[in-house]
C-alpha atoms as a PDB file:
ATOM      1  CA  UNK A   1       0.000   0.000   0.000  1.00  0.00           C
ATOM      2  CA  UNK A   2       2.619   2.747   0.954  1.00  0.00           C
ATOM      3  CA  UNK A   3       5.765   3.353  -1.094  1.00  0.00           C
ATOM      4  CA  UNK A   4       8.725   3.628  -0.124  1.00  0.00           C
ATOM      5  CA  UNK A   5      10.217   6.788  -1.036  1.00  0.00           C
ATOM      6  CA  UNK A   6      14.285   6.338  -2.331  1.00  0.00           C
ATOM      7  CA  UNK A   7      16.418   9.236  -2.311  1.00  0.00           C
ATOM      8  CA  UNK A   8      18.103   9.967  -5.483  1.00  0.00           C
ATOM      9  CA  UNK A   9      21.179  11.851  -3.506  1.00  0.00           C
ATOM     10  CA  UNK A  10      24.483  10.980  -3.282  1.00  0.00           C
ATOM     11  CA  UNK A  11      26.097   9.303  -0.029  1.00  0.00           C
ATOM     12  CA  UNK A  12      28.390  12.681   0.524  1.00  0.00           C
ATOM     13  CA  UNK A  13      25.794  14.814  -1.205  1.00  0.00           C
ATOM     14  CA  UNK A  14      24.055  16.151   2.382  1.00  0.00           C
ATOM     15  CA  UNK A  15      27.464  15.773   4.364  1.00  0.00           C
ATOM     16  CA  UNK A  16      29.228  18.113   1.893  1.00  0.00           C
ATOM     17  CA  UNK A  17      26.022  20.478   2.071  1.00  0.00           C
ATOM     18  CA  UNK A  18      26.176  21.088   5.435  1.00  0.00           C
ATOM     19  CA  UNK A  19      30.204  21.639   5.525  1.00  0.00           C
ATOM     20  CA  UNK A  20      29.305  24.375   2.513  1.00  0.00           C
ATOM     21  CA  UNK A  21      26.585  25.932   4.538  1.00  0.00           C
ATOM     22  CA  UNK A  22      28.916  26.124   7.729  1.00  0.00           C
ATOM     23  CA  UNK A  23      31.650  27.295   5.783  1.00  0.00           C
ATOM     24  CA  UNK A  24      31.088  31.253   6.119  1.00  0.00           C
ATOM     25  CA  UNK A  25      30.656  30.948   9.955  1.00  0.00           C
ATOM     26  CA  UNK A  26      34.190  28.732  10.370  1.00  0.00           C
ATOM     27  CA  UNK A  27      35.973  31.728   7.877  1.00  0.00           C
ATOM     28  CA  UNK A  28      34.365  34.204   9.751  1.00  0.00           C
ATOM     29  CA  UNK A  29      35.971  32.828  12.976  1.00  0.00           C
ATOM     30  CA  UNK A  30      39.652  34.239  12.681  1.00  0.00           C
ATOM     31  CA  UNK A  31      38.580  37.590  12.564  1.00  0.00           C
ATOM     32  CA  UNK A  32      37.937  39.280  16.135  1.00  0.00           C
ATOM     33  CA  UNK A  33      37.908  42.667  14.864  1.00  0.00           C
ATOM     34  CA  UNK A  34      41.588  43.648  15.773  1.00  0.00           C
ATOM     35  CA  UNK A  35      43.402  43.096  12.197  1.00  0.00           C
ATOM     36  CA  UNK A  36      45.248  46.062  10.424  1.00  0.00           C
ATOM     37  CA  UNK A  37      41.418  47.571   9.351  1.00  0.00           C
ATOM     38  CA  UNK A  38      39.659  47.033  12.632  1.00  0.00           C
ATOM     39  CA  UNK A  39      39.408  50.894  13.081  1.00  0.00           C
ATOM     40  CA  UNK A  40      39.665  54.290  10.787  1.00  0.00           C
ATOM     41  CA  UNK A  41      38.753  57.490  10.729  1.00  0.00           C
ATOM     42  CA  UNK A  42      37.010  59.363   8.161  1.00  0.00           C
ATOM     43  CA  UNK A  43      35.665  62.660   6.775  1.00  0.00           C
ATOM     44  CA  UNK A  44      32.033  62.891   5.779  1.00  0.00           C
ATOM     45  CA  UNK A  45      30.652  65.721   3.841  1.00  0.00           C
ATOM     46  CA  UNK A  46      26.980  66.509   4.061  1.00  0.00           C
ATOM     47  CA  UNK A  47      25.463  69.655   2.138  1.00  0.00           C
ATOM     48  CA  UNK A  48      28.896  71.567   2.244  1.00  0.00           C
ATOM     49  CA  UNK A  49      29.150  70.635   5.887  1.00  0.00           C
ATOM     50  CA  UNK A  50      31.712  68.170   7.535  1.00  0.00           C
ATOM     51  CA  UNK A  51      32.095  66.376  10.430  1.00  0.00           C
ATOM     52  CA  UNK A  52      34.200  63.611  11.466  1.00  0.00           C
ATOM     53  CA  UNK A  53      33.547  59.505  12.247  1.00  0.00           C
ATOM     54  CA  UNK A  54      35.725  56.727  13.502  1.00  0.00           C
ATOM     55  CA  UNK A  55      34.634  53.427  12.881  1.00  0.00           C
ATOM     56  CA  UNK A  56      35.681  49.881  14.236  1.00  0.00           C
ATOM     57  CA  UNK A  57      35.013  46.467  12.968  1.00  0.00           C
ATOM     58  CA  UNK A  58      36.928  45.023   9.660  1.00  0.00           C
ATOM     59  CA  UNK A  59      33.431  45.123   7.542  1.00  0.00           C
ATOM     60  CA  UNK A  60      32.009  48.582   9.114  1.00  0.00           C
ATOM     61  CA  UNK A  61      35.605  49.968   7.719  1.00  0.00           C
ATOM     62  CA  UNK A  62      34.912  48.724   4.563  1.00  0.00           C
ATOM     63  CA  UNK A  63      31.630  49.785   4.059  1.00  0.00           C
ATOM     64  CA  UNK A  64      33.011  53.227   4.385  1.00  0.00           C
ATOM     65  CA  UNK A  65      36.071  52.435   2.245  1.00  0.00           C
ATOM     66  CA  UNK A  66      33.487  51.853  -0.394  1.00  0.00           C
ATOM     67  CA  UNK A  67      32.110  54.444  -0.155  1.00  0.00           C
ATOM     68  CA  UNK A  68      35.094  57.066  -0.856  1.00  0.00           C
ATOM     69  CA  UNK A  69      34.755  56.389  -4.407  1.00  0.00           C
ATOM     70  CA  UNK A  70      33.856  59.816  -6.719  1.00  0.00           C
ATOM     71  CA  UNK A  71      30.506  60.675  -6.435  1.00  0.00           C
ATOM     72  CA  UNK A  72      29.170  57.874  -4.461  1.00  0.00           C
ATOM     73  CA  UNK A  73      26.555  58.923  -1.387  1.00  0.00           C
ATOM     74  CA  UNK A  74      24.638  57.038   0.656  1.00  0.00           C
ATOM     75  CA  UNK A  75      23.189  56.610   4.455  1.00  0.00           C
ATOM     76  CA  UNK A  76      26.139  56.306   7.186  1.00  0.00           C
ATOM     77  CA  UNK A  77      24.390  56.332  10.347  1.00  0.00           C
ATOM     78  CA  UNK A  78      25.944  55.901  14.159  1.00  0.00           C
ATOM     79  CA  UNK A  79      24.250  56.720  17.989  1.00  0.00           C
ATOM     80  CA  UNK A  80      25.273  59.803  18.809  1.00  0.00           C
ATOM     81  CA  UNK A  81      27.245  60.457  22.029  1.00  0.00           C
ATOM     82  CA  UNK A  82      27.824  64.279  23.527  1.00  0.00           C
ATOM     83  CA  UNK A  83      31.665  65.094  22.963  1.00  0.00           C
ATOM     84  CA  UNK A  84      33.910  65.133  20.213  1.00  0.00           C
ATOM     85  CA  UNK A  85      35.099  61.949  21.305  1.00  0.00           C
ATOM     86  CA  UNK A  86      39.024  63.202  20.335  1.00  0.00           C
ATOM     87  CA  UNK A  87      38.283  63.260  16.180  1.00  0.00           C
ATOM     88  CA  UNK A  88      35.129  65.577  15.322  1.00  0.00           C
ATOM     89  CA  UNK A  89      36.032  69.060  16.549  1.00  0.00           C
ATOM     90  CA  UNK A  90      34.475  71.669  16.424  1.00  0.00           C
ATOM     91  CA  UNK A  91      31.572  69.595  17.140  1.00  0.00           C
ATOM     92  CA  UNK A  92      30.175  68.920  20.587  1.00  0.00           C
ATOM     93  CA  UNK A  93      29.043  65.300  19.531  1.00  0.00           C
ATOM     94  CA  UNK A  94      30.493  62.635  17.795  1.00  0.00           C
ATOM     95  CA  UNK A  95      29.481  58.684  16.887  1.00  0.00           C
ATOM     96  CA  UNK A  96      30.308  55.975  18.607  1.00  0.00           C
ATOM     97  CA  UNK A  97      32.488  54.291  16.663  1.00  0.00           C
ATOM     98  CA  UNK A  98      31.423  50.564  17.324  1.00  0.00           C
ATOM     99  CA  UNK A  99      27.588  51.681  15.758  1.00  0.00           C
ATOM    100  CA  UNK A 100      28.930  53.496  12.895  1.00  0.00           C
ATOM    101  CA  UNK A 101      28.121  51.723   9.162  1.00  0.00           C
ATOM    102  CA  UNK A 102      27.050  52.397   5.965  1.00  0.00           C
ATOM    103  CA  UNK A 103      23.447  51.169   5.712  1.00  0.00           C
ATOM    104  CA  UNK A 104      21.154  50.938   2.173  1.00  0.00           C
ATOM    105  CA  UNK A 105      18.295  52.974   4.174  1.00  0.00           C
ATOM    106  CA  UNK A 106      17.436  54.940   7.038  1.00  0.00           C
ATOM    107  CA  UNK A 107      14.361  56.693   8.698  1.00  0.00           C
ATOM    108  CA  UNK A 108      13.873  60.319   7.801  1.00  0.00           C
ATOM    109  CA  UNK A 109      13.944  61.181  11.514  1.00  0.00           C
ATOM    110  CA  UNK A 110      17.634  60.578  12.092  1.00  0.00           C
ATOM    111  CA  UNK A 111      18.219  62.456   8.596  1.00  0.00           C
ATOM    112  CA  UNK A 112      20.120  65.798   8.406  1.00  0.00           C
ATOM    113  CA  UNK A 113      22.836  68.076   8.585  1.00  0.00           C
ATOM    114  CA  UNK A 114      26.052  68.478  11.558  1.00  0.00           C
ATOM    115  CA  UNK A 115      25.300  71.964  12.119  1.00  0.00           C
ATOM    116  CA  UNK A 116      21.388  70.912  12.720  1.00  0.00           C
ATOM    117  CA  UNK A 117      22.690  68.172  15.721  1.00  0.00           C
ATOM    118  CA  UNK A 118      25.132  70.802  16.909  1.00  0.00           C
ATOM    119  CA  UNK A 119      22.189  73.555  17.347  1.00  0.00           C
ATOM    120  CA  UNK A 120      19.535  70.837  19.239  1.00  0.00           C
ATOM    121  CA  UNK A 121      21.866  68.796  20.672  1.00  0.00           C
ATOM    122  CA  UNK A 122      19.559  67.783  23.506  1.00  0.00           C
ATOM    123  CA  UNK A 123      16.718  66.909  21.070  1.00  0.00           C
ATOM    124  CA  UNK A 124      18.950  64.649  18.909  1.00  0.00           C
ATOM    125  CA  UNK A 125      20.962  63.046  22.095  1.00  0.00           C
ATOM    126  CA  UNK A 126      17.744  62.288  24.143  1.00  0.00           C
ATOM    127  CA  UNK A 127      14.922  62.103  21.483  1.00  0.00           C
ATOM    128  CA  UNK A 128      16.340  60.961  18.282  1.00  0.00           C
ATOM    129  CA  UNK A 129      20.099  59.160  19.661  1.00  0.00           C
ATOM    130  CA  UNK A 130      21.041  58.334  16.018  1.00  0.00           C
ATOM    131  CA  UNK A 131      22.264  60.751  13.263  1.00  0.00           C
ATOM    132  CA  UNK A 132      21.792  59.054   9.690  1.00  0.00           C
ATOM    133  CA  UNK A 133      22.167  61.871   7.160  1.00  0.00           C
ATOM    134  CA  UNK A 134      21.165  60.559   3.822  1.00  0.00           C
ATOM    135  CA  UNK A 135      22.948  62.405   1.205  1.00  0.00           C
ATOM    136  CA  UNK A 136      26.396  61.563   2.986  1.00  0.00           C
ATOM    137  CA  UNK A 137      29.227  61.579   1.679  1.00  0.00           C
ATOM    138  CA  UNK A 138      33.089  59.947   2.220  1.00  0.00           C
ATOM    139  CA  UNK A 139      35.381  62.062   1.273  1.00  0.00           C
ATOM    140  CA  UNK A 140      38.731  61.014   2.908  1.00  0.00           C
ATOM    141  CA  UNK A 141      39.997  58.920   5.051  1.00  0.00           C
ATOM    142  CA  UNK A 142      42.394  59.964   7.952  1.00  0.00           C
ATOM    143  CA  UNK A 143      45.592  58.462   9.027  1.00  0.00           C
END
């Protein structure tokens, strides 16, 4: 009455699937965030206005690497902290540089420009905590 259903697959066929499917999880392993591009500091231009973010973690870096090529903008978005934090004078905030990254969207609430954090700083530290300006900019990196 009932059939019995045969596999078609190879003997190796699911053992080899599941080392392939593990695979990015062992390489990802080895890195703990403290290679040569675990940190770096770059300049950010939005709407003629700059301001300054360090960033930490090997793919966080790159996203921002990326994103120093000519004419490329995007989101980069990072809770905001009061201070300069040592690298974005003359403002009185900075990001902390384990949140900063380079995300495909954002909320328009977290949008705008450094001057407009620097004048509400209160508002943005206790209300809004992130700043994700949308039409951002990479424009150098500093050593």
């Amino acid at each position: 009455m009932y059939r019995r259903f045969r596999s078609t697959r190879r003997p190796g066929f699911l053992r080899a699937m599941v080392l392939l499917s593990a695979s990015p999880f062992v390489a990802g392993c080895g890195d703990d965030g403290t290679g040569p591009d675990a940190s770096a500091t770059f300049t950010v231009e939005v709407s003629g206005e700059e301001f300054t973010v360090r960033v930490e973690g090997f793919q966080n870096v790159q996203g921002l690497q990326e994103r120093l090529a000519p004419g490329r903008e995007g989101v980069i978005s990072g809770e905001l902290i009061a201070g300069d934090g040592g690298f974005n004078a003359p403002w009185s905030w900075h990001l902390d540089p384990a949140t900063v990254h380079a995300p495909d969207l954002a909320i328009e609430l977290c949008d705008g420009r450094p001057s407009m954090v620097e004048e509400d700083l209160d508002y943005w530290l206790e209300s809004v905590g992130t700043f994700c300006p949308w039409g951002a900019k990479v424009v150098g990196r500093v050593e």
